[in-house]
PDB file of N, CA and C in Angstrom:
ATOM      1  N   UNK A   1     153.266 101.147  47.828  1.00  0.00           N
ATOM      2  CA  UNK A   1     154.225 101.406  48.876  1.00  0.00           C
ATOM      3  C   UNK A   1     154.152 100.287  49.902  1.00  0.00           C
ATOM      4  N   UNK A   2     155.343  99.560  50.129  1.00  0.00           N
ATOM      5  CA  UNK A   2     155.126  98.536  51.164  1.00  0.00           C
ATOM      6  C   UNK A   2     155.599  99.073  52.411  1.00  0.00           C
ATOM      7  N   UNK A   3     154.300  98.488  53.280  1.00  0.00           N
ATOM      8  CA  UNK A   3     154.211  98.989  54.591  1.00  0.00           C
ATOM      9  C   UNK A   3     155.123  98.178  55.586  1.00  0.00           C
ATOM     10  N   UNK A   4     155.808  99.462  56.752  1.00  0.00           N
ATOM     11  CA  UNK A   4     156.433  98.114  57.584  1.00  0.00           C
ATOM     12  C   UNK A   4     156.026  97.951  58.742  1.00  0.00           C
ATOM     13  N   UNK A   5     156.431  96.768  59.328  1.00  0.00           N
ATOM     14  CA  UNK A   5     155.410  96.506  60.434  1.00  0.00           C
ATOM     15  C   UNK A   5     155.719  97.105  61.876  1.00  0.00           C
ATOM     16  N   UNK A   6     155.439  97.531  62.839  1.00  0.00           N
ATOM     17  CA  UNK A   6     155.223  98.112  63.493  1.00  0.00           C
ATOM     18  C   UNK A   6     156.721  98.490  64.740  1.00  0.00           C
ATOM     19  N   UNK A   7     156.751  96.849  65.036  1.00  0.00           N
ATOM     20  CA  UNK A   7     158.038  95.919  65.422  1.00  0.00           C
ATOM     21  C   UNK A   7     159.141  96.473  64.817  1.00  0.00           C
ATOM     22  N   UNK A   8     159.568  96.326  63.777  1.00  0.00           N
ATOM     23  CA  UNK A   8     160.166  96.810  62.713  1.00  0.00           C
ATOM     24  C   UNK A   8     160.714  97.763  62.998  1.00  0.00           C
ATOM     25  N   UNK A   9     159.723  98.969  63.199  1.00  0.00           N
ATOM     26  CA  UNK A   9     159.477 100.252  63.169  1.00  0.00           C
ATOM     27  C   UNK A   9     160.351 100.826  64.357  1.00  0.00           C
ATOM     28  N   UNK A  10     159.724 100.477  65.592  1.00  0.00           N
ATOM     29  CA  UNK A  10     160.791 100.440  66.758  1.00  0.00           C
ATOM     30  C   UNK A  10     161.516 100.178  67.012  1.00  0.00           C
ATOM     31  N   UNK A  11     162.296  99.016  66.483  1.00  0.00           N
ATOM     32  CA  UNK A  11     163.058  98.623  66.399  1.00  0.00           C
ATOM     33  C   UNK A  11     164.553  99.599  65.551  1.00  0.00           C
ATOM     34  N   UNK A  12     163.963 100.388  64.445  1.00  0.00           N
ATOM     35  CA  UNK A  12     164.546 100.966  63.779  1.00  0.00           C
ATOM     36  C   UNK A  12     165.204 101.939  64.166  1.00  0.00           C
ATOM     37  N   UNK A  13     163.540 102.646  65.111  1.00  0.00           N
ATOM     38  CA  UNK A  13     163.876 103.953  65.885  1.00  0.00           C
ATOM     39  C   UNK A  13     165.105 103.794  67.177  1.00  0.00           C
ATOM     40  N   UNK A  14     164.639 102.667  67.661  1.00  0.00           N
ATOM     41  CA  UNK A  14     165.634 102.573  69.045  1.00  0.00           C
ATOM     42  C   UNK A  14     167.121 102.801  68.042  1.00  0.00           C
ATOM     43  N   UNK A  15     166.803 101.782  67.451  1.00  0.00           N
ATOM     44  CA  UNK A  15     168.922 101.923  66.685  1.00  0.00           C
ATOM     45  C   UNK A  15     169.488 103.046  66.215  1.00  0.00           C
ATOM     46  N   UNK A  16     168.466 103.957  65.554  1.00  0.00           N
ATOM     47  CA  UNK A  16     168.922 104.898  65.541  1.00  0.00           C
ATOM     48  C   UNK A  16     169.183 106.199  66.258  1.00  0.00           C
ATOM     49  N   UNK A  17     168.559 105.136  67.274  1.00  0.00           N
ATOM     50  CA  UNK A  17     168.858 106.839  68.691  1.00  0.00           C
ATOM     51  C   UNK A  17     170.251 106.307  69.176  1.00  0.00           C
ATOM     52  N   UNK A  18     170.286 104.871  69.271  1.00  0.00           N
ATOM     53  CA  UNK A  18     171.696 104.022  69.537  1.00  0.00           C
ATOM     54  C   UNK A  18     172.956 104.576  68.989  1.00  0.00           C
ATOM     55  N   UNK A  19     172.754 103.368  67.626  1.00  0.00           N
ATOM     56  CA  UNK A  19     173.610 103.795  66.841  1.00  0.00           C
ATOM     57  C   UNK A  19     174.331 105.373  65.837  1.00  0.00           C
ATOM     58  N   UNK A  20     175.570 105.573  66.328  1.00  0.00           N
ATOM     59  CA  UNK A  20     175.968 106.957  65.999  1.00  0.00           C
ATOM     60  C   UNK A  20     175.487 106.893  64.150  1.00  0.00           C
ATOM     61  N   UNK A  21     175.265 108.061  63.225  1.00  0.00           N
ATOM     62  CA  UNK A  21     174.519 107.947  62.520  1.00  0.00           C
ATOM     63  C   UNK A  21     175.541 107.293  60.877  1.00  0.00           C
ATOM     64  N   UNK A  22     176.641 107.339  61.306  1.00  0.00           N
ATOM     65  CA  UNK A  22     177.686 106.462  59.957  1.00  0.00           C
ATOM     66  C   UNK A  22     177.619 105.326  59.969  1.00  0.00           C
ATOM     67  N   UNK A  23     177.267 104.885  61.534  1.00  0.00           N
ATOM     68  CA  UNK A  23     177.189 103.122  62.033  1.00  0.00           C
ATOM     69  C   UNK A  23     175.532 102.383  61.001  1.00  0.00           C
ATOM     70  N   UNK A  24     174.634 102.778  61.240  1.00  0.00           N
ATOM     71  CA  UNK A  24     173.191 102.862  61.165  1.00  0.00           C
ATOM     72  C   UNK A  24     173.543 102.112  60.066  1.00  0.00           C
ATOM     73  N   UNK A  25     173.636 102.178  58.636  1.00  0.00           N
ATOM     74  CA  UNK A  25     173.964 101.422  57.739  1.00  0.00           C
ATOM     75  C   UNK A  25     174.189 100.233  57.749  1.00  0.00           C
ATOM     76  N   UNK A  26     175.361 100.061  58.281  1.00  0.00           N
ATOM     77  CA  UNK A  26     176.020  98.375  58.617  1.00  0.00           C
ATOM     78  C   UNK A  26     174.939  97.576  58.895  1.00  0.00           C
ATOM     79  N   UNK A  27     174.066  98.027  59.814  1.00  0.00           N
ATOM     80  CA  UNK A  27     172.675  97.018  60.377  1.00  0.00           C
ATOM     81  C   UNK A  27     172.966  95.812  59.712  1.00  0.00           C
ATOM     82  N   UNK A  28     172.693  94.825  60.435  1.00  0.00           N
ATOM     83  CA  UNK A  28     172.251  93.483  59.721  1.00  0.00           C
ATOM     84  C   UNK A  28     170.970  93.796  59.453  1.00  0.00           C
ATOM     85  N   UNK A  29     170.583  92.875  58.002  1.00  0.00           N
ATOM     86  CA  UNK A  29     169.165  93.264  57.472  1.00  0.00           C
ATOM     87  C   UNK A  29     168.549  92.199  58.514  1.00  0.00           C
ATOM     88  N   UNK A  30     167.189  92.031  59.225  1.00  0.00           N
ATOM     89  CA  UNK A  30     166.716  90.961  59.347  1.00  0.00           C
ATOM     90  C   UNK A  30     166.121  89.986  58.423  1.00  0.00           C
ATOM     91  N   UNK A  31     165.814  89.082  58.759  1.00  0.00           N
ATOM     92  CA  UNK A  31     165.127  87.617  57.767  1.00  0.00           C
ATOM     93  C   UNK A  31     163.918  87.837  57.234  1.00  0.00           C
ATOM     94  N   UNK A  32     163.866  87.430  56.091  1.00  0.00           N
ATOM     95  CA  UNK A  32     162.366  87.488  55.533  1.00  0.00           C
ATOM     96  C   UNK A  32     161.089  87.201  56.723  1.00  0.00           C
ATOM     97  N   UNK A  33     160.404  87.661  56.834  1.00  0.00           N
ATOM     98  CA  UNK A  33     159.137  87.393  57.590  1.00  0.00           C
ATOM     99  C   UNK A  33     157.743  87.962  56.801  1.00  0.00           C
ATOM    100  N   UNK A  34     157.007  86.904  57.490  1.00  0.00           N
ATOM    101  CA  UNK A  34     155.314  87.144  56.729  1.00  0.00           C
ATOM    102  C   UNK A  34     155.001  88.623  56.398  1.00  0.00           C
ATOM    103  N   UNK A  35     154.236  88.392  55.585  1.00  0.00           N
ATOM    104  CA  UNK A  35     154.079  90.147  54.949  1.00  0.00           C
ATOM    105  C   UNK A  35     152.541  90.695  55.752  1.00  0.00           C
ATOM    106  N   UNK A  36     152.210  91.759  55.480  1.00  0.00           N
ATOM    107  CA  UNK A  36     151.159  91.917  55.522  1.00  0.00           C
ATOM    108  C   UNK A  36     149.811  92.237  54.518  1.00  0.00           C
ATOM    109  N   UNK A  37     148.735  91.855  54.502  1.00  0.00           N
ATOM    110  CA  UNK A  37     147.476  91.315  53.815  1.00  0.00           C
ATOM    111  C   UNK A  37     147.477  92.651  52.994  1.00  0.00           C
ATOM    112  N   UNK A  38     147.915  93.672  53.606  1.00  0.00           N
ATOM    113  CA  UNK A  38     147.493  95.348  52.486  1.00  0.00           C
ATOM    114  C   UNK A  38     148.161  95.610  51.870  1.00  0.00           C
ATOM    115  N   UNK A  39     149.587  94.976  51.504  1.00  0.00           N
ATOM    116  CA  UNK A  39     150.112  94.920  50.472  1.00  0.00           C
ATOM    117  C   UNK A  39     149.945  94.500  48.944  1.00  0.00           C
ATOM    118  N   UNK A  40     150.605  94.690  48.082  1.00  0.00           N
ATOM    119  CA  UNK A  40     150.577  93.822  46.725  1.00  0.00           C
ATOM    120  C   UNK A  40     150.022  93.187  46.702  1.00  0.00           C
ATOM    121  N   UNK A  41     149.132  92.566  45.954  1.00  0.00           N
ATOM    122  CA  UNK A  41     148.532  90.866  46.511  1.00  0.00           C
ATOM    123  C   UNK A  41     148.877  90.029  44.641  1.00  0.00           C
ATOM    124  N   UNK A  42     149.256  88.920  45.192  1.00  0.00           N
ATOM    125  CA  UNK A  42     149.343  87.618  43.786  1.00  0.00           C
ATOM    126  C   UNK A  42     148.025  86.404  43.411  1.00  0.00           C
ATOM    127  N   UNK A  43     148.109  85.941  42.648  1.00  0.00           N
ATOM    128  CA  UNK A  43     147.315  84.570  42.741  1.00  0.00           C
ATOM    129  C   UNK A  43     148.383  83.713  42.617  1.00  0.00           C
ATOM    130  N   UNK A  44     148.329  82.668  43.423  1.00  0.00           N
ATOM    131  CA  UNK A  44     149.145  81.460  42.690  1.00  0.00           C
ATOM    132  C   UNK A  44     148.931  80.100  42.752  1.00  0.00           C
ATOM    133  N   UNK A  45     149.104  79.435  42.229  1.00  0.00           N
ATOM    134  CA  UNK A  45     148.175  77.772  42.521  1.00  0.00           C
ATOM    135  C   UNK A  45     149.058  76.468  42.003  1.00  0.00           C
ATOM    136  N   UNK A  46     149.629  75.983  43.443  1.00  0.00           N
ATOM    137  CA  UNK A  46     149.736  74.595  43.494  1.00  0.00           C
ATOM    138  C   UNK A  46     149.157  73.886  42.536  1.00  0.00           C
ATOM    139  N   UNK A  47     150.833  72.943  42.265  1.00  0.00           N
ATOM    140  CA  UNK A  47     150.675  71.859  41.136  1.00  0.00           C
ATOM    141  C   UNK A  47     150.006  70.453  42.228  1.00  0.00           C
ATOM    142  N   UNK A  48     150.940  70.330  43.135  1.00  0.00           N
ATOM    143  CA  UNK A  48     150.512  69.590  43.705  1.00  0.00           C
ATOM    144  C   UNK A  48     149.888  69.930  45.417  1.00  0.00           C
ATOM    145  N   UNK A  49     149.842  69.271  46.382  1.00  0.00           N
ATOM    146  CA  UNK A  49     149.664  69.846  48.130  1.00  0.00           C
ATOM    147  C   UNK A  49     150.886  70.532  48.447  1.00  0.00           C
ATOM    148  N   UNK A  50     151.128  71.694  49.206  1.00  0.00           N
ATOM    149  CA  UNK A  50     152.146  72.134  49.749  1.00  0.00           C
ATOM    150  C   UNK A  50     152.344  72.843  50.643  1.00  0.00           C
ATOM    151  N   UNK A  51     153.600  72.871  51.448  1.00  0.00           N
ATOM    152  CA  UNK A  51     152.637  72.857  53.048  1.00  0.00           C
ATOM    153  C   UNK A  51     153.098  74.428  53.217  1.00  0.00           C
ATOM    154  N   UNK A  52     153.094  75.247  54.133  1.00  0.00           N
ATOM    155  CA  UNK A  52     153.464  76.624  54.198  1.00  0.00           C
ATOM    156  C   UNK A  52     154.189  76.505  55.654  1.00  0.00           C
ATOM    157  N   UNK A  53     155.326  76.535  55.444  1.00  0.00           N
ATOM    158  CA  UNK A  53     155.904  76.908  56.786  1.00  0.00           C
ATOM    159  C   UNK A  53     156.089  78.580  57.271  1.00  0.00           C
ATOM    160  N   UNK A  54     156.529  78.258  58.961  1.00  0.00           N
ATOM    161  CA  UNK A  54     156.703  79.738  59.269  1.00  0.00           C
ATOM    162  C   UNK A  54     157.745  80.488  58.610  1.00  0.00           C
ATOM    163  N   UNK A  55     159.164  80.119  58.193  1.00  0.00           N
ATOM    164  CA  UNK A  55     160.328  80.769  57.245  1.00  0.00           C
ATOM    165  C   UNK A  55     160.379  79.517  56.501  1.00  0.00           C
ATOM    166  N   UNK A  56     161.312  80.542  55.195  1.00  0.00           N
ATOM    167  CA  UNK A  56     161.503  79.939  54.036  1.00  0.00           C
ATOM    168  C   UNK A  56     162.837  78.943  53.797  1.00  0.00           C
ATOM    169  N   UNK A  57     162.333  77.942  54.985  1.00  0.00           N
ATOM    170  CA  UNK A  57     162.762  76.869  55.221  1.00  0.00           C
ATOM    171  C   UNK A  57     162.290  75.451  55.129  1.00  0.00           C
ATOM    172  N   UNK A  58     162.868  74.447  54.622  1.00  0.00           N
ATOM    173  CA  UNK A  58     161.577  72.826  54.878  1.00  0.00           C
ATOM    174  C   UNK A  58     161.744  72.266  56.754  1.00  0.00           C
ATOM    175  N   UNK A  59     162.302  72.693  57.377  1.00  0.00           N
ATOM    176  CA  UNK A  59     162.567  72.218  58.806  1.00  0.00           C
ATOM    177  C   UNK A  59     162.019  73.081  59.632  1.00  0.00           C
ATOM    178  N   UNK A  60     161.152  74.245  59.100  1.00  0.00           N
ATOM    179  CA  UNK A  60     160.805  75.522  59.704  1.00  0.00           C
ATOM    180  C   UNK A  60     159.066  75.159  60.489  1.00  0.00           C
ATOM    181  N   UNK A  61     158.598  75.208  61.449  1.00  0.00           N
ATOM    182  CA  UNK A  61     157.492  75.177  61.789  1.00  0.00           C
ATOM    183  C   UNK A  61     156.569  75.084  60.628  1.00  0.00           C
ATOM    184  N   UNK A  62     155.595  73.997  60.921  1.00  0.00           N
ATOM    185  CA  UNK A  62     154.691  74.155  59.770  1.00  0.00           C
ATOM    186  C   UNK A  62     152.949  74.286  60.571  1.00  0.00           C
ATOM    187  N   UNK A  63     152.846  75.179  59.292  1.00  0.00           N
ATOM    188  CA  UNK A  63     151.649  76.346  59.681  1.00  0.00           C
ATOM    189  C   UNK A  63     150.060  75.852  58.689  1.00  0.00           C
ATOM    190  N   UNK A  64     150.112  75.249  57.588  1.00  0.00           N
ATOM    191  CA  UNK A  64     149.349  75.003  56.708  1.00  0.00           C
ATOM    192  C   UNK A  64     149.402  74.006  55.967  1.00  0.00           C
ATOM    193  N   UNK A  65     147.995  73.891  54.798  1.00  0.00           N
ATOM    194  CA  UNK A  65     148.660  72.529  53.478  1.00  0.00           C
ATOM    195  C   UNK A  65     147.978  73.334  53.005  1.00  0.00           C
ATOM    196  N   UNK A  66     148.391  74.024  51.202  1.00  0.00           N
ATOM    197  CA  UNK A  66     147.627  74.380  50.654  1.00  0.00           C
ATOM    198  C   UNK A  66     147.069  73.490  49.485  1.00  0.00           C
ATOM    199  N   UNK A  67     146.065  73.087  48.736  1.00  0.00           N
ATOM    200  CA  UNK A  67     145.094  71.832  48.218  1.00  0.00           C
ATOM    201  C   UNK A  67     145.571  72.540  46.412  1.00  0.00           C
ATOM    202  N   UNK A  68     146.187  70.943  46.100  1.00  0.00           N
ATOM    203  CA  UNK A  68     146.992  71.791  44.469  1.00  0.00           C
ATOM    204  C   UNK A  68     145.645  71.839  43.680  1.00  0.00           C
ATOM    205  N   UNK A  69     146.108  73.077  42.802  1.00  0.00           N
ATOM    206  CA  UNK A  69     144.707  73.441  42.000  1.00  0.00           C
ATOM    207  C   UNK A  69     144.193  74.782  42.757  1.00  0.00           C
ATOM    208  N   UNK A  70     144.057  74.743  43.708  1.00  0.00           N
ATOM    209  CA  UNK A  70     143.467  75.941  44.103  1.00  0.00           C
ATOM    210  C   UNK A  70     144.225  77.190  44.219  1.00  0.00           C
ATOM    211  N   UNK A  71     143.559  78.299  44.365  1.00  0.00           N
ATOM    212  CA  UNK A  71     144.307  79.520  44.028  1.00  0.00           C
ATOM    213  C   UNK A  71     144.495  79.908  45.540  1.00  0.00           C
ATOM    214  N   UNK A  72     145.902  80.663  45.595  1.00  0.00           N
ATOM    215  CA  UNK A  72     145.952  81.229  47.109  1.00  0.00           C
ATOM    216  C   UNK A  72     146.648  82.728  46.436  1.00  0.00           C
ATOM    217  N   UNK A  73     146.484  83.767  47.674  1.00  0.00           N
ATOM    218  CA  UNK A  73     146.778  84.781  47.601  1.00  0.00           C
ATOM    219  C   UNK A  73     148.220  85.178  48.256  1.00  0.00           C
ATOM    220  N   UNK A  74     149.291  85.606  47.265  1.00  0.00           N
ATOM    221  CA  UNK A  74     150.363  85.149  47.792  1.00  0.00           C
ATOM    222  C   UNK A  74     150.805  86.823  47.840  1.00  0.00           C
ATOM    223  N   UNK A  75     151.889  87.570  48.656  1.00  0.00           N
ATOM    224  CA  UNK A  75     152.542  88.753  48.639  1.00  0.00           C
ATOM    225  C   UNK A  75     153.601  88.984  47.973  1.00  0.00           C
ATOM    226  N   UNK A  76     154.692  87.925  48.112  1.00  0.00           N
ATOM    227  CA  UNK A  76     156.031  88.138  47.756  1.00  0.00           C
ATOM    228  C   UNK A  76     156.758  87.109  47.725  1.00  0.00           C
ATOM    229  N   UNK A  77     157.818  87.003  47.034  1.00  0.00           N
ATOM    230  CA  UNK A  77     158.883  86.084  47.226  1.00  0.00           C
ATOM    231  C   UNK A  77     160.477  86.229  47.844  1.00  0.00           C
ATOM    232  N   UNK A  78     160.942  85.141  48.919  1.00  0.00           N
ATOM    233  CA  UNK A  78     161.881  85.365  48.867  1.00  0.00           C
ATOM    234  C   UNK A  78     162.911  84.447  48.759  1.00  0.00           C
ATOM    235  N   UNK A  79     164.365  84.540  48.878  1.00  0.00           N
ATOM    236  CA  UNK A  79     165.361  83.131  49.090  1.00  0.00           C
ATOM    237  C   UNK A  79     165.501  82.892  49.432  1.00  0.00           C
ATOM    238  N   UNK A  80     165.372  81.172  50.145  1.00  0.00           N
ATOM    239  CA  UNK A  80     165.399  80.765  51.335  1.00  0.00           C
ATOM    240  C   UNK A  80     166.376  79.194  50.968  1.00  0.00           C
ATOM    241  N   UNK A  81     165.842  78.223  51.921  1.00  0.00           N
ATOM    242  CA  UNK A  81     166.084  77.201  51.787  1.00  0.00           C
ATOM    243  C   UNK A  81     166.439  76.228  49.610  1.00  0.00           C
ATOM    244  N   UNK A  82     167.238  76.119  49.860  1.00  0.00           N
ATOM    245  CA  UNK A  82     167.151  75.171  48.081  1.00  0.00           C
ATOM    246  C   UNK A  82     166.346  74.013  48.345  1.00  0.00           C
ATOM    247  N   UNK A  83     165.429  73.628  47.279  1.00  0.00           N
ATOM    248  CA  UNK A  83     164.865  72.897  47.546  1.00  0.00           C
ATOM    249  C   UNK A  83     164.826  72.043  46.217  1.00  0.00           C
ATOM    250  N   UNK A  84     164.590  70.580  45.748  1.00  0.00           N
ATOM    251  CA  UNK A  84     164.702  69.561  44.925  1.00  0.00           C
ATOM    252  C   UNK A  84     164.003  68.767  44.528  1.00  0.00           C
ATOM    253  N   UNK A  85     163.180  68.893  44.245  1.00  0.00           N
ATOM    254  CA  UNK A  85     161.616  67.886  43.638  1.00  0.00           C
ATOM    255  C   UNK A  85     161.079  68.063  42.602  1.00  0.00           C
ATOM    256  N   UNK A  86     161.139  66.699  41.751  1.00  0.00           N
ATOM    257  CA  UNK A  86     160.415  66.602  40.496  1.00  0.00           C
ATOM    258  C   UNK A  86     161.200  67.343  39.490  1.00  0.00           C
ATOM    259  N   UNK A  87     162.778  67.144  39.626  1.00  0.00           N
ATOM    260  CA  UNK A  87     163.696  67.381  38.859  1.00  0.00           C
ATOM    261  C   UNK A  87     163.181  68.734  38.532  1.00  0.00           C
ATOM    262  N   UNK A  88     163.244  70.072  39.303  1.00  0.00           N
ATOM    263  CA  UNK A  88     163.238  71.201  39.701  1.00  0.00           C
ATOM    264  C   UNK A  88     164.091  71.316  40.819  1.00  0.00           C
ATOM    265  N   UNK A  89     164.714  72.489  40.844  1.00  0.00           N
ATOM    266  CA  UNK A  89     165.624  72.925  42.551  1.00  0.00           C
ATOM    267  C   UNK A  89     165.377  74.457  42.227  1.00  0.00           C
ATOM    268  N   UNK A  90     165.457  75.261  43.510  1.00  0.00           N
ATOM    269  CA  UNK A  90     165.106  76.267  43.726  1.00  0.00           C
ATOM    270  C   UNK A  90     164.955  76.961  44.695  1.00  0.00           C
ATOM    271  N   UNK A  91     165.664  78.056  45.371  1.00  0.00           N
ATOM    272  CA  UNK A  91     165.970  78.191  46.279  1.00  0.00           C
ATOM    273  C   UNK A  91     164.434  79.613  46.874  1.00  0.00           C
ATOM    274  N   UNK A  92     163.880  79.973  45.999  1.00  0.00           N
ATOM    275  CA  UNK A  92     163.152  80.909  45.925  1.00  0.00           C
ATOM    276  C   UNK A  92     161.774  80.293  46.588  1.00  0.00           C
ATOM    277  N   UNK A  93     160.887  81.358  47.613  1.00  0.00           N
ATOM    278  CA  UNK A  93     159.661  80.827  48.508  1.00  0.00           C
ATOM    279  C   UNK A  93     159.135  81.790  48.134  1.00  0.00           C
ATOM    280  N   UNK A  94     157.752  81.410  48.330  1.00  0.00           N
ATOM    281  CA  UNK A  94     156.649  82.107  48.040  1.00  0.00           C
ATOM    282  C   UNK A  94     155.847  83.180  49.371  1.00  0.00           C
ATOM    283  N   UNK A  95     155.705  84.118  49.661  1.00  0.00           N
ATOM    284  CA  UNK A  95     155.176  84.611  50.886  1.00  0.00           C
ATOM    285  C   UNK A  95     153.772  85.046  51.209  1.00  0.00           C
ATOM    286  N   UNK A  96     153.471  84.060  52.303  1.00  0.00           N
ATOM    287  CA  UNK A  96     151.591  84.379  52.355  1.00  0.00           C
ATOM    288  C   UNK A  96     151.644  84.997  53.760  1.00  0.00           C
ATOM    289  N   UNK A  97     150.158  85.732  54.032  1.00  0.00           N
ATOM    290  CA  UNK A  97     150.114  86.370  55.221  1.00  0.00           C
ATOM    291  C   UNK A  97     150.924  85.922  56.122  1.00  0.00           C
ATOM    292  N   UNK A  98     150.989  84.253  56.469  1.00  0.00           N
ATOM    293  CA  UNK A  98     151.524  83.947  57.959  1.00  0.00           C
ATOM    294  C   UNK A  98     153.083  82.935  57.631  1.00  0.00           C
ATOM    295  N   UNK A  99     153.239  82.842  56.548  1.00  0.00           N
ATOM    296  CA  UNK A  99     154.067  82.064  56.131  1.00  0.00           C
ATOM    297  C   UNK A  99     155.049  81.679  54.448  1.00  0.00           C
ATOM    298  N   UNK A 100     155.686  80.760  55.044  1.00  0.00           N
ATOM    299  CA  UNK A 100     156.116  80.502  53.204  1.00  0.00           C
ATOM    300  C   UNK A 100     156.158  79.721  52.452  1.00  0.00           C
ATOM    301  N   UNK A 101     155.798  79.230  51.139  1.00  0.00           N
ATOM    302  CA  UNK A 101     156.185  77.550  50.617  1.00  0.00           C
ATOM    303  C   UNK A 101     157.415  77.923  49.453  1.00  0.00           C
ATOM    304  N   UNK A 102     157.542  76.800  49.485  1.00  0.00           N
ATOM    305  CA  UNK A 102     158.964  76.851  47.957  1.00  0.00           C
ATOM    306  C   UNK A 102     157.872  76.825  46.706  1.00  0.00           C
ATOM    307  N   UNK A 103     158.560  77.490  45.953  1.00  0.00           N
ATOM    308  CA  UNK A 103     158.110  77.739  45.001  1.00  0.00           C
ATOM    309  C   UNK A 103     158.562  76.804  43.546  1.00  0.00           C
ATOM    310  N   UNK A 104     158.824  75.914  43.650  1.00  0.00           N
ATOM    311  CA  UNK A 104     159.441  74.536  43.930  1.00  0.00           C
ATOM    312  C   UNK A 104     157.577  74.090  43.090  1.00  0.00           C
ATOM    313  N   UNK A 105     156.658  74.101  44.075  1.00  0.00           N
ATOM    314  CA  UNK A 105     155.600  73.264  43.748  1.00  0.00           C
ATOM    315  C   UNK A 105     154.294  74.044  43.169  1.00  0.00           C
ATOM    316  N   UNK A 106     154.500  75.349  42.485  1.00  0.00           N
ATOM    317  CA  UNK A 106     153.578  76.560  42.029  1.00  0.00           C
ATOM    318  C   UNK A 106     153.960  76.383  40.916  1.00  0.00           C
ATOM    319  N   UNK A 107     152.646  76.479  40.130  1.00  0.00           N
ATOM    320  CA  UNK A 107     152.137  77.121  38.276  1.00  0.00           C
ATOM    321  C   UNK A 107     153.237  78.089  38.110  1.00  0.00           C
ATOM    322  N   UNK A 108     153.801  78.484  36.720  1.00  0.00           N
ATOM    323  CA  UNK A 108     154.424  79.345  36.285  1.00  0.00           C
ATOM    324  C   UNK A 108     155.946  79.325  36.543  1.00  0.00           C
ATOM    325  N   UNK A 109     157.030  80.427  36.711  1.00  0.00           N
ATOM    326  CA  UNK A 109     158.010  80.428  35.900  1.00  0.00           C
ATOM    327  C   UNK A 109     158.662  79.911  38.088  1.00  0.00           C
ATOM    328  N   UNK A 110     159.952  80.139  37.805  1.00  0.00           N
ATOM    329  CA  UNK A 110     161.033  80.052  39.313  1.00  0.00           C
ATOM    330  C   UNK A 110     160.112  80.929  40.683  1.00  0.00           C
ATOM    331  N   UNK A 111     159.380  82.185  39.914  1.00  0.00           N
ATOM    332  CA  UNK A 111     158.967  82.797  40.946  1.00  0.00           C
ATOM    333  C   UNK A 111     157.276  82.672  41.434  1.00  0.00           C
ATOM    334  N   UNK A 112     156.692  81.298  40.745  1.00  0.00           N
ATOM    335  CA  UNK A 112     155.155  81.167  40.546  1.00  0.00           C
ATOM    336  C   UNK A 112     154.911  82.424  39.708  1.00  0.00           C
ATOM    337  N   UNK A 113     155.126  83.159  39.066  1.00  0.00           N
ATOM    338  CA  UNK A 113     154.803  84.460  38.220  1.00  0.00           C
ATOM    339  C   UNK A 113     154.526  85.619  38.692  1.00  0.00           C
ATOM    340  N   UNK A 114     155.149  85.712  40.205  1.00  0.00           N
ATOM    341  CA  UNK A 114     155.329  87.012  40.818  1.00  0.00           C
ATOM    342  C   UNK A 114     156.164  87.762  39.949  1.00  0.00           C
ATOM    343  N   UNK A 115     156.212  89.217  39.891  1.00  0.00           N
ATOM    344  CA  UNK A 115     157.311  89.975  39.463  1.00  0.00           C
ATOM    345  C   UNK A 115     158.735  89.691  40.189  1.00  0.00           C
ATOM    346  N   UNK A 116     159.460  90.580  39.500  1.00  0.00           N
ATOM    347  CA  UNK A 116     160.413  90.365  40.450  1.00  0.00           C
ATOM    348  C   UNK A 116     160.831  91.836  41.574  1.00  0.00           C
ATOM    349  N   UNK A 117     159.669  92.292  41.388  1.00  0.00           N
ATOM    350  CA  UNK A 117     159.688  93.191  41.982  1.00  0.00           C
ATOM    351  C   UNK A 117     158.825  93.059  43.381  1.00  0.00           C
ATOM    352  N   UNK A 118     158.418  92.232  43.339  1.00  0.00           N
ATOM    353  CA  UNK A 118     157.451  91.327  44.653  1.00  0.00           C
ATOM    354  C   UNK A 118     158.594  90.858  45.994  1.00  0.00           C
ATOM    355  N   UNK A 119     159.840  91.462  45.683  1.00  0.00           N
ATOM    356  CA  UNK A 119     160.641  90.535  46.925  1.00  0.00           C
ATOM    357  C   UNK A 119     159.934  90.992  47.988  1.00  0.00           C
ATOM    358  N   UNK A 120     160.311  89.773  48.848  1.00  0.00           N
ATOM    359  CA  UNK A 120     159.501  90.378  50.160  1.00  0.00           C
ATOM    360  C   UNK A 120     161.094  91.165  50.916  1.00  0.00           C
TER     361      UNK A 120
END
């Protein structure tokens, strides 16, 4: 069961004391954001260095480098930015506690070998 975050949560409640209850639906969804650590968890491991930004963007704050070869613990994936390297494109990111990389530069299939049931 994925948990939601707290923010979220209130956020939900206020709208729905707001919003009359046929409206509530329409909501804009918000944007992918970092997951949390008690969820699902993945392995996945960089072909080459890759950096983890805050959204699943390349212009997005950058938060990390993860070292290719090594294994990181990833939550989910989502669609973000398209991205183009090493005659690969792909619009699909990878989601770690605080951030995201394209999935663009991960072992395995479009989604690093998350399910596809891993969206974040």
């Amino acid at each position: 069961m994925r948990r939601i975050p707290a923010v979220i949560t209130t956020c939900a409640a206020t709208l729905a004391f707001l919003v009359p209850a046929g409206l509530a639906a329409a909501a804009p969804v918000a944007p992918a954001a970092p997951v949390s650590p008690a969820e699902q968890s993945y392995t996945v491991v960089p072909y080459e260095n890759v950096k983890v930004r805050k959204l699943p963007t390349k212009d997005s704050a950058y938060l990390a480098t993860l070292a290719a070869g090594q294994s990181y613990t990833a939550y989910c994936w989502t669609h973000g930015q398209t991205i183009t390297d090493h005659g690969y494109t792909n619009d699909i990111w990878i989601g770690f506690a605080d951030g995201f990389s394209s999935a663009v530069y991960f072992k395995g299939d479009q989604y690093a070998n998350l399910p596809a049931s891993a969206q974040c």
